[in-house]
Each structure stands twice: as C-alpha cells, then as structure tokens.
N, C-alpha and C. Protein backbone atom coordinates (compact mmCIF):
# COMPACT_ATOMS: atom_id res chain seq x y z
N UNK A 1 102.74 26.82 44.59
CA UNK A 1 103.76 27.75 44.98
C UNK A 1 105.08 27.00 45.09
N UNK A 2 105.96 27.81 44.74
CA UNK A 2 107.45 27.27 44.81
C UNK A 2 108.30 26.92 46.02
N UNK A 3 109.26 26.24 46.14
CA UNK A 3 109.71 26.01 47.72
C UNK A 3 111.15 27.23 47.51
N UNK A 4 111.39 27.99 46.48
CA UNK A 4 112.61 28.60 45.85
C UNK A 4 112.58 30.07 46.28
N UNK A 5 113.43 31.14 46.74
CA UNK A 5 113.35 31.99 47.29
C UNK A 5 114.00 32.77 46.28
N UNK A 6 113.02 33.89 45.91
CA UNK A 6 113.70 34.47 44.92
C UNK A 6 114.82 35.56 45.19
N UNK A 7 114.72 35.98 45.99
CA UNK A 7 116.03 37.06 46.00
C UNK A 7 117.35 36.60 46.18
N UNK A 8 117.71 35.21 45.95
CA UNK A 8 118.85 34.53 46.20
C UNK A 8 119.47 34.29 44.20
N UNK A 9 120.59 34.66 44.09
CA UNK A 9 120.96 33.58 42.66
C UNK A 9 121.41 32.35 42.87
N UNK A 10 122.05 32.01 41.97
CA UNK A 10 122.38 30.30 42.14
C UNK A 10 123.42 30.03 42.78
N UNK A 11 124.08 30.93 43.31
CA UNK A 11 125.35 30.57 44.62
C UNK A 11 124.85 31.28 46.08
N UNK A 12 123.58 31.41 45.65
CA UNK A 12 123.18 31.58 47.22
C UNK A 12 123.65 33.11 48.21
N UNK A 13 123.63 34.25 47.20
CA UNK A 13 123.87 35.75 46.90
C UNK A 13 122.52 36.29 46.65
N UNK A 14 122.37 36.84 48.03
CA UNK A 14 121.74 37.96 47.90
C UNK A 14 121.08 38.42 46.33
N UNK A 15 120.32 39.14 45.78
CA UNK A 15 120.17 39.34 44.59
C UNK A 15 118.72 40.36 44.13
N UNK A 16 118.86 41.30 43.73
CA UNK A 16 117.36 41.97 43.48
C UNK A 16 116.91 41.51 42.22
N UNK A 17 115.54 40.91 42.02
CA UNK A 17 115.04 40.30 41.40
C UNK A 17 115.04 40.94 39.96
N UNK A 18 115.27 40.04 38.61
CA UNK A 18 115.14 40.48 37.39
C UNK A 18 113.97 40.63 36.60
N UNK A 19 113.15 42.20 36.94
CA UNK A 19 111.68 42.00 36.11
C UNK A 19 111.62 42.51 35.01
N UNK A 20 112.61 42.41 34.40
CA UNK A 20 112.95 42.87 32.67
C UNK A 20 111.97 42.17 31.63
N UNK A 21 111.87 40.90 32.00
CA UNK A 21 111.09 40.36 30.87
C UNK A 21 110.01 40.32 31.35
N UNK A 22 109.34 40.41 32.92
CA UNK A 22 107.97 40.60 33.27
C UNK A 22 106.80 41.73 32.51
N UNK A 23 105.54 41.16 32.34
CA UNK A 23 104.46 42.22 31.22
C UNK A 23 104.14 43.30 32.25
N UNK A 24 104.31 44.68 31.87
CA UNK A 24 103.56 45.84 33.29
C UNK A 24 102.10 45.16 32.82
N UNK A 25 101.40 45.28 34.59
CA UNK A 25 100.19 44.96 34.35
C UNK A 25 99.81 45.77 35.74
N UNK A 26 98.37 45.80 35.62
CA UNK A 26 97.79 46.54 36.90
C UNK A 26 97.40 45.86 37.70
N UNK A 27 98.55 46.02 39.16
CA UNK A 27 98.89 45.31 40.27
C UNK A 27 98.50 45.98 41.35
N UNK A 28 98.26 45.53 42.72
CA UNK A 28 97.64 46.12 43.73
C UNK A 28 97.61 45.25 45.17
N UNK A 29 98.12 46.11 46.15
CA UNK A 29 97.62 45.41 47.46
C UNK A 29 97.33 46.09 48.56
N UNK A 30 96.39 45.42 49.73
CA UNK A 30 96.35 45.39 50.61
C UNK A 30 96.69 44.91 51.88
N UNK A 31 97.41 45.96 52.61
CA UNK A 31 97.98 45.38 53.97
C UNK A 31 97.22 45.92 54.91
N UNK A 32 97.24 45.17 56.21
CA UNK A 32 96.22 45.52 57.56
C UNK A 32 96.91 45.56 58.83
N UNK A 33 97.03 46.18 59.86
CA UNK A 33 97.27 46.12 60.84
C UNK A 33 95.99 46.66 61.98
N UNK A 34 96.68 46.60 63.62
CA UNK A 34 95.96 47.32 64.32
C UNK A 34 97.17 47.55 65.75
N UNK A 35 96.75 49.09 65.99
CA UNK A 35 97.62 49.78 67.15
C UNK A 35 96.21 49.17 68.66
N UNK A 36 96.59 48.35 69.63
CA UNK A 36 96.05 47.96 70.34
C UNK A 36 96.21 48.92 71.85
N UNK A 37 94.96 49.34 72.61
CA UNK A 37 95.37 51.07 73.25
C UNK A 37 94.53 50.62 74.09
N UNK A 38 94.52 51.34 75.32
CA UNK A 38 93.62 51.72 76.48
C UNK A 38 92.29 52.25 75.92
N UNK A 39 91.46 52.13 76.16
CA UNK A 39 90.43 52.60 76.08
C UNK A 39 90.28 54.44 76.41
N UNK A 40 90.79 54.91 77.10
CA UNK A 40 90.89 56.21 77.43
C UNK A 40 92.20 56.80 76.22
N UNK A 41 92.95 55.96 75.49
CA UNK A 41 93.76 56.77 74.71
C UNK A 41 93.22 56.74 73.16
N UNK A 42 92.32 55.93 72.81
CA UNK A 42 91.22 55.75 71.96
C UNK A 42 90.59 56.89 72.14
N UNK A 43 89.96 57.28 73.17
CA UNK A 43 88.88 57.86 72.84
C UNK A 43 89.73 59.62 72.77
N UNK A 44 90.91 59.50 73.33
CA UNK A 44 91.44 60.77 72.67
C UNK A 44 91.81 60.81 71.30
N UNK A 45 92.35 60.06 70.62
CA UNK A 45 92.16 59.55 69.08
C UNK A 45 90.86 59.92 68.77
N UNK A 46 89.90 59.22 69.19
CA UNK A 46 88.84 59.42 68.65
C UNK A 46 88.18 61.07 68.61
N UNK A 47 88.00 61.93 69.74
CA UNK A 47 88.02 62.77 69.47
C UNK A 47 88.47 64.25 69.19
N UNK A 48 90.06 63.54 68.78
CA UNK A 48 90.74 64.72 68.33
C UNK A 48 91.66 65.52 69.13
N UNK A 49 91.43 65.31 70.33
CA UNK A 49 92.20 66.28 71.38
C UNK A 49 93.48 65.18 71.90
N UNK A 50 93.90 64.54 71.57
CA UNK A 50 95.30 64.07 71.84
C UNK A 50 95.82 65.26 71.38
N UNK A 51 97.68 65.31 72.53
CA UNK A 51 98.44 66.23 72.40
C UNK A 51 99.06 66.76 71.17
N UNK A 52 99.56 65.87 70.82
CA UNK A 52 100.11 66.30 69.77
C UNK A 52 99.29 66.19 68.23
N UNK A 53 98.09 66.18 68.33
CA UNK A 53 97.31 66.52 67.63
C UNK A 53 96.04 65.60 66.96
N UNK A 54 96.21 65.82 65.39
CA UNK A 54 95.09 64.72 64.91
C UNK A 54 95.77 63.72 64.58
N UNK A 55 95.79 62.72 65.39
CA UNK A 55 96.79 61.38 65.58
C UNK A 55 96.30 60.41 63.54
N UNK A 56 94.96 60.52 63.79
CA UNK A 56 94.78 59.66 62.08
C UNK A 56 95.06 60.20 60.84
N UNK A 57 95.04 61.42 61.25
CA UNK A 57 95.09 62.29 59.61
C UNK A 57 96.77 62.49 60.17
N UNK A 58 97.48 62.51 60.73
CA UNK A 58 99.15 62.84 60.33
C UNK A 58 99.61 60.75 60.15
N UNK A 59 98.86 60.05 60.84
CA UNK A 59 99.54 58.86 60.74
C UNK A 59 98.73 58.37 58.82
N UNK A 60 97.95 59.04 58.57
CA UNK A 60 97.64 58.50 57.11
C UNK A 60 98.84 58.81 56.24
N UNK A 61 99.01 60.26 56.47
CA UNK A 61 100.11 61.02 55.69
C UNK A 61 101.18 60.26 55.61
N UNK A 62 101.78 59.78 56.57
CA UNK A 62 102.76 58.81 57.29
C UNK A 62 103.14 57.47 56.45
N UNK A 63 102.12 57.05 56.32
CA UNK A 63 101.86 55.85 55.93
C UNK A 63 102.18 56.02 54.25
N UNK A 64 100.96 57.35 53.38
CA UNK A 64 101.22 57.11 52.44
C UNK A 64 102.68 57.79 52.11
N UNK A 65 103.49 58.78 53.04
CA UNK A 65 105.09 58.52 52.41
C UNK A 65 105.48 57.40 52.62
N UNK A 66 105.40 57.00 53.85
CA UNK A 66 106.02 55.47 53.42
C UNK A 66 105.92 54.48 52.14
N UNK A 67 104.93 54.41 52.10
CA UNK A 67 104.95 53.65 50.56
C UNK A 67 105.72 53.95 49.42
N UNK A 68 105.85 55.48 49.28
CA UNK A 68 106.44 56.25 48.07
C UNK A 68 108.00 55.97 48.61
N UNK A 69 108.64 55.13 49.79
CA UNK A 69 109.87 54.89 49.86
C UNK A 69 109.96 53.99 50.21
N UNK A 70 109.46 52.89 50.48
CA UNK A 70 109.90 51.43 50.35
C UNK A 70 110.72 51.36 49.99
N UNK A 71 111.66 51.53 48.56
CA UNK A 71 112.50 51.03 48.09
C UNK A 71 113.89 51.37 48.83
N UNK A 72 113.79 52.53 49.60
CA UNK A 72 114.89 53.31 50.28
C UNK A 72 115.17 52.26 51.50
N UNK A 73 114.41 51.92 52.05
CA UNK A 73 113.77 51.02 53.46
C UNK A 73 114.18 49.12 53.22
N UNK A 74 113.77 48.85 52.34
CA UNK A 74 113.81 47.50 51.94
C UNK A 74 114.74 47.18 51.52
N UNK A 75 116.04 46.69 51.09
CA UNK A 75 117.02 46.34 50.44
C UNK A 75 116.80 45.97 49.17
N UNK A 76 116.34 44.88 49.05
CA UNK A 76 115.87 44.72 47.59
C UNK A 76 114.71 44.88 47.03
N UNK A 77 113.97 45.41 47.26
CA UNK A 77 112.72 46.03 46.70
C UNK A 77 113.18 47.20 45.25
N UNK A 78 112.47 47.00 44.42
CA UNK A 78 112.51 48.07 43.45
C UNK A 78 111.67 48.98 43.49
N UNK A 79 112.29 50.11 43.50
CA UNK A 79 111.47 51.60 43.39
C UNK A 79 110.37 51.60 42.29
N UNK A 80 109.48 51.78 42.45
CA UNK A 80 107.84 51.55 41.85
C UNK A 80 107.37 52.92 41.46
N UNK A 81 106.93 53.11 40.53
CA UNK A 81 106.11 54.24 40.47
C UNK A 81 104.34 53.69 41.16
N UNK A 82 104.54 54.88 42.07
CA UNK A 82 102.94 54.28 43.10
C UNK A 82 101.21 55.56 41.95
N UNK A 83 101.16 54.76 42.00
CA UNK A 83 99.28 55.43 41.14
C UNK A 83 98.80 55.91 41.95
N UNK A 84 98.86 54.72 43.32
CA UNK A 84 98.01 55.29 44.22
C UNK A 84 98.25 54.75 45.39
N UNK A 85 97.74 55.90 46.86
CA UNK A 85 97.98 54.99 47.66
C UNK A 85 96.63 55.75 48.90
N UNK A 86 95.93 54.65 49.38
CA UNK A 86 95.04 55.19 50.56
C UNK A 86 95.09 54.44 51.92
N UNK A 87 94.94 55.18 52.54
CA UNK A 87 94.95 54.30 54.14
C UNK A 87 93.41 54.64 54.98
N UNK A 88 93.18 53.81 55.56
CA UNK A 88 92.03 53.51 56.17
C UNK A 88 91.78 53.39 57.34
N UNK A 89 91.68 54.05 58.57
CA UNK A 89 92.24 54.03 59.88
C UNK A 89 90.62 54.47 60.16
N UNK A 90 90.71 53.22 61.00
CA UNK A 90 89.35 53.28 62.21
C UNK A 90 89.39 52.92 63.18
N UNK A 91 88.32 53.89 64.41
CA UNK A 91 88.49 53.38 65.91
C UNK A 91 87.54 52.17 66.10
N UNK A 92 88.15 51.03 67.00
CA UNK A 92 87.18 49.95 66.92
C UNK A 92 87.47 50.54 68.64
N UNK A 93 86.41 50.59 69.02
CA UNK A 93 86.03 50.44 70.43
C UNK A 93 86.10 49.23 71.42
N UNK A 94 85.46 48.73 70.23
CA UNK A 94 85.82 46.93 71.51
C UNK A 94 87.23 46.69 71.00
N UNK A 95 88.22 46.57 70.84
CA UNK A 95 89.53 46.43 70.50
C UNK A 95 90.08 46.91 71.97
N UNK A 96 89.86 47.97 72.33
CA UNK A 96 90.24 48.80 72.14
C UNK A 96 91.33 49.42 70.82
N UNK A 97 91.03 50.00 69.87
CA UNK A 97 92.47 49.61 68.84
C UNK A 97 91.79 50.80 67.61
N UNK A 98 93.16 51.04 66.98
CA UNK A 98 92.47 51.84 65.37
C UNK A 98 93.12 50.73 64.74
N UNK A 99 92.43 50.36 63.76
CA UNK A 99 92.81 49.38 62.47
C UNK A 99 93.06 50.25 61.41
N UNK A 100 94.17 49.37 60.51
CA UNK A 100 94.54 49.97 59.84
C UNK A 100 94.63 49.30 58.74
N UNK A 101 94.22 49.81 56.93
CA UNK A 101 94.30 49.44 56.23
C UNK A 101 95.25 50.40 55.18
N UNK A 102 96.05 49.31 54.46
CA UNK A 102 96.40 50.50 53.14
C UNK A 102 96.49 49.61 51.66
N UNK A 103 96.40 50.32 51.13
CA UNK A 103 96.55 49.44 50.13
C UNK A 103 97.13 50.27 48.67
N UNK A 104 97.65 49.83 48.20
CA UNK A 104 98.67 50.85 47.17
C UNK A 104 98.46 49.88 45.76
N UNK A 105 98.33 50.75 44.63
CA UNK A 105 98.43 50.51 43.28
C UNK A 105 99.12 51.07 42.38
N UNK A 106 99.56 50.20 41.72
CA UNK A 106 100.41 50.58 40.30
C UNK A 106 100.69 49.99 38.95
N UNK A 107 101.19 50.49 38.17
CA UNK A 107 101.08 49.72 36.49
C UNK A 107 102.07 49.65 36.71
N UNK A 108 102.87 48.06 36.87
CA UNK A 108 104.42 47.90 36.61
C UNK A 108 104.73 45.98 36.32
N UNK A 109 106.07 45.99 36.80
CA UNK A 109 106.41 44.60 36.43
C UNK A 109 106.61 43.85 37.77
N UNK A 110 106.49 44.16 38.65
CA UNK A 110 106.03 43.86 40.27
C UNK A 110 105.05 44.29 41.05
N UNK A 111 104.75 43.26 42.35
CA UNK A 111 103.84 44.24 43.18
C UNK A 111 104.42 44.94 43.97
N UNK A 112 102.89 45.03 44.73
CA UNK A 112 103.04 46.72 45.52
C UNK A 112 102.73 45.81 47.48
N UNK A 113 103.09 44.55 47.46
CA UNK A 113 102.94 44.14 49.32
C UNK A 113 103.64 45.13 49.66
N UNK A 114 104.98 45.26 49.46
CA UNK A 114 105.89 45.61 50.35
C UNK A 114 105.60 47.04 50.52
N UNK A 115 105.20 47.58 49.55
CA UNK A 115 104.58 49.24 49.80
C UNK A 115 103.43 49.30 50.62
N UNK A 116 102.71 48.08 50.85
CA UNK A 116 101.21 48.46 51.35
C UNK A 116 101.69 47.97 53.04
N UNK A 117 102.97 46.64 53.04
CA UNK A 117 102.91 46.76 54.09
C UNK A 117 103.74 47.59 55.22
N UNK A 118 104.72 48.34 54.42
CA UNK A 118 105.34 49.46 54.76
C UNK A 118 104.62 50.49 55.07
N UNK A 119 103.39 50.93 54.58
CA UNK A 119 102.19 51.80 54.58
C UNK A 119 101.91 51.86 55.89
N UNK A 120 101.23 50.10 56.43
CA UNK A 120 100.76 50.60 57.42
C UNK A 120 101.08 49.99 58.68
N UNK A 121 102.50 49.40 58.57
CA UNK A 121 103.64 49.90 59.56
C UNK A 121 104.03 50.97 60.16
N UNK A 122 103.97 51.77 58.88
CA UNK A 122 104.53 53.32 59.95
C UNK A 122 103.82 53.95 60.02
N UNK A 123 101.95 53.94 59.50
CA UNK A 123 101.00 54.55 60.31
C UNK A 123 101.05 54.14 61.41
N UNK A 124 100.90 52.49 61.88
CA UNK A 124 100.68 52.50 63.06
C UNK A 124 101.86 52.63 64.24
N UNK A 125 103.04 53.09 63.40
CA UNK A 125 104.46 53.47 64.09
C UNK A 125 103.95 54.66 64.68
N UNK A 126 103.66 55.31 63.91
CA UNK A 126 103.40 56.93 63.58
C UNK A 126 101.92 56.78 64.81
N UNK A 127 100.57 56.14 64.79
CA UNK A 127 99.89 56.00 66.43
C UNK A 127 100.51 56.19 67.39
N UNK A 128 101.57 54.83 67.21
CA UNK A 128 102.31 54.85 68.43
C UNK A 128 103.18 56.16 69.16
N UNK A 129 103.69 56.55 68.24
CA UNK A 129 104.53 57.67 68.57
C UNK A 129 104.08 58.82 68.93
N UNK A 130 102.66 58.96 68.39
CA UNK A 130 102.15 60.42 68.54
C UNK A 130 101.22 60.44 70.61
N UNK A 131 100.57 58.85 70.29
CA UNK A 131 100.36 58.96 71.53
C UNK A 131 101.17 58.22 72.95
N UNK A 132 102.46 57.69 72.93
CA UNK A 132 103.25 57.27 74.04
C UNK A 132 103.60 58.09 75.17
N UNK A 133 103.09 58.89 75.29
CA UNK A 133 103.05 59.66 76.38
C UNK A 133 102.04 59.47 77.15
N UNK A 134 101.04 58.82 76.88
CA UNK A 134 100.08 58.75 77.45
C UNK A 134 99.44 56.97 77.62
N UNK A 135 100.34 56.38 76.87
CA UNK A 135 100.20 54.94 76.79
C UNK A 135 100.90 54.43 76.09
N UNK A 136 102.09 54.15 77.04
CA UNK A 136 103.08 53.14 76.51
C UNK A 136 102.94 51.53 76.29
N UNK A 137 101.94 51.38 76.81
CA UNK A 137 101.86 49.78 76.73
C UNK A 137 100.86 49.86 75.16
N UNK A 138 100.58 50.61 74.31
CA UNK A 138 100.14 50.24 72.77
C UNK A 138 100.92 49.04 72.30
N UNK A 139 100.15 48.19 71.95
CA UNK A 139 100.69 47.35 71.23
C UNK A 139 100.37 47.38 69.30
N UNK A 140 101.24 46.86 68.77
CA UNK A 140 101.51 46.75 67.43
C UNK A 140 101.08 45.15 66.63
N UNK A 141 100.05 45.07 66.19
CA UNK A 141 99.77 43.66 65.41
C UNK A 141 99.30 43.89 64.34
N UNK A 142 99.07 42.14 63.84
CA UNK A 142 98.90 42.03 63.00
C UNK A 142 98.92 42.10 61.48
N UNK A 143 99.94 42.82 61.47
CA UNK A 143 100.49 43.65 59.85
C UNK A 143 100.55 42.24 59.29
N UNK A 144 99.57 42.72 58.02
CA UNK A 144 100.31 41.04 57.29
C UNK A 144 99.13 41.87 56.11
N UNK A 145 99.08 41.26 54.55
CA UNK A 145 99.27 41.10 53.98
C UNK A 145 97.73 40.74 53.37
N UNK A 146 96.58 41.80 53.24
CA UNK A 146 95.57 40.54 53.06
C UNK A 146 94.65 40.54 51.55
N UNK A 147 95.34 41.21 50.72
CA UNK A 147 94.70 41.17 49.35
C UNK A 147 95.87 41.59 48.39
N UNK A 148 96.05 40.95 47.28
CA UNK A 148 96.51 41.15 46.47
C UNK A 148 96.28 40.85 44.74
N UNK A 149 96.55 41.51 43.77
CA UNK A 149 96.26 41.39 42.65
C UNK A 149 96.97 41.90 41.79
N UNK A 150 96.91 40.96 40.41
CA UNK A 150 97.46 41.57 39.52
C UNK A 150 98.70 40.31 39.26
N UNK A 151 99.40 40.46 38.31
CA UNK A 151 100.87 39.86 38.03
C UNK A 151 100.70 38.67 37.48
N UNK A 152 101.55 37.92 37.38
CA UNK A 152 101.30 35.85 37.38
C UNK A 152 100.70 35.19 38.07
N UNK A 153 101.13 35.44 39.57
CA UNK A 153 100.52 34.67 40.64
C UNK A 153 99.20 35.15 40.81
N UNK A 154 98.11 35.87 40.27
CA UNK A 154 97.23 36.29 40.18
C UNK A 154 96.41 37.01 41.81
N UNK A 155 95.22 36.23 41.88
CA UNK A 155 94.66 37.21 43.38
C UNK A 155 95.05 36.28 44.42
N UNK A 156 95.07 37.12 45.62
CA UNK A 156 95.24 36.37 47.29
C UNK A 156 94.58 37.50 47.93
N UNK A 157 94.05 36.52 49.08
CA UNK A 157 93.27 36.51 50.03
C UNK A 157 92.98 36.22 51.15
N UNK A 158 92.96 36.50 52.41
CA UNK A 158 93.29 36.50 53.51
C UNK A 158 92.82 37.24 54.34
N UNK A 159 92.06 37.04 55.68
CA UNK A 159 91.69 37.72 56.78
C UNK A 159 92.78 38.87 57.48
C-alpha cells in the first residue's frame, strides 16, 4: 500500500479522483457497526412496540437511502450507480446492541466503502433517533469497513 493520499493533486489541492481510465468491474463492500442500548430498550426493538414504531425495518430503509446519496454527503466521492444495497440488523442480547451490517454493490470504476459505510451510519443514526426518548445513553461503534472486493487493490478483510 501507498504512503500517497489520493484526493490531493500535486500542489496539495483538494481533488476528486480521476477514474476515467479505470476498467468498470464488479465491486462491492461491506461495512459494520453496532447501536450499544439498555437492555430494556432492546427488547422494545426487539419486539416491535417501541414508540415510534418498527425501529429495524425504517432504520434499513434509512440506511439503504443513504447509500443511494453518498455522493451528496461526502465531498469527493463520485455518484455511483448502486446494483444493490442490503442491510442486516440484529438484536444481540448480550451486547446489549443491534449490529449492523450493509454492504452495497456495483459495476463501475470505483468502490462502494463509502456507500456501505454511509449505509450503516445512518441506520444506526436512524436506532438512535427513533429510540432516544427512552435511552439516551445509546452508544454508536464500531463502523469501519470489513469486506471489500473488486477493483486493483483486490479483496480486504477484517473483523
């Protein structure tokens, strides 16, 4: 890996990256997080009767617009046509916590991190928000980055 940061040009300007001469190829990633909760605000997650409603199925939705706007969100990110995008939200009990996975695919000349980890950022924004009325101390971790494929730099991997 390079020590060179690509969104910079050679006077050290800002710059959105040139993937003109890059091959479209079929690219893909996965990002992970987890919304960390009381045990009693879990188990309203879990079965459905939180207030403002079905906290996993509106924070999936959530998640996959987010992806479809990354580019709006990110500064230099390029707008992607997305193939696909799914999110994966489960209650872990001993956590207390829902984990969150997303992972987004597409045929292009870049990847898709920044969509997957935008994904499930604002699902677990979107946890947070739906249940803070009832538990403000949720905490937000772990978002990072843990599969990827496709492009030059080929696959990565990561817990």
């Amino acid at each position: 890996m390079s020590g060179n940061l690509t969104h910079f040009d050679a006077a050290g300007r800002a710059t959105m990256v040139d993937v003109s001469a890059k091959a479209e190829t079929t690219r893909s990633a996965t990002a992970r997080g987890r919304v960390v909760m009381r045990a009693e605000t879990l188990a309203l997650i879990a079965a459905g009767t939180a207030k403002k409603g079905d906290v996993l199925g509106v924070a999936r939705i959530a998640g996959i617009m987010a992806a479809k706007r990354t580019a709006e969100l990110i500064p230099l990110c390029h707008p992607l046509p997305i193939d696909a995008v799914s999110l994966e939200l489960t209650t872990d009990p001993a956590g207390p916590a829902v984990e969150i996975a997303a992972t987004v695919r597409t045929t292009g000349r870049t990847g898709v991190e920044m969509e997957a980890l935008t994904a499930a950022a604002v699902a677990a924004l979107t946890i947070y928000d739906m249940c803070k009325s009832v538990d403000r101390g949720m905490r937000i971790e772990a978002i990072r980055v843990t599969a990827k494929d496709g492009g030059k730099s080929g696959a990565f991997r990561q817990d």
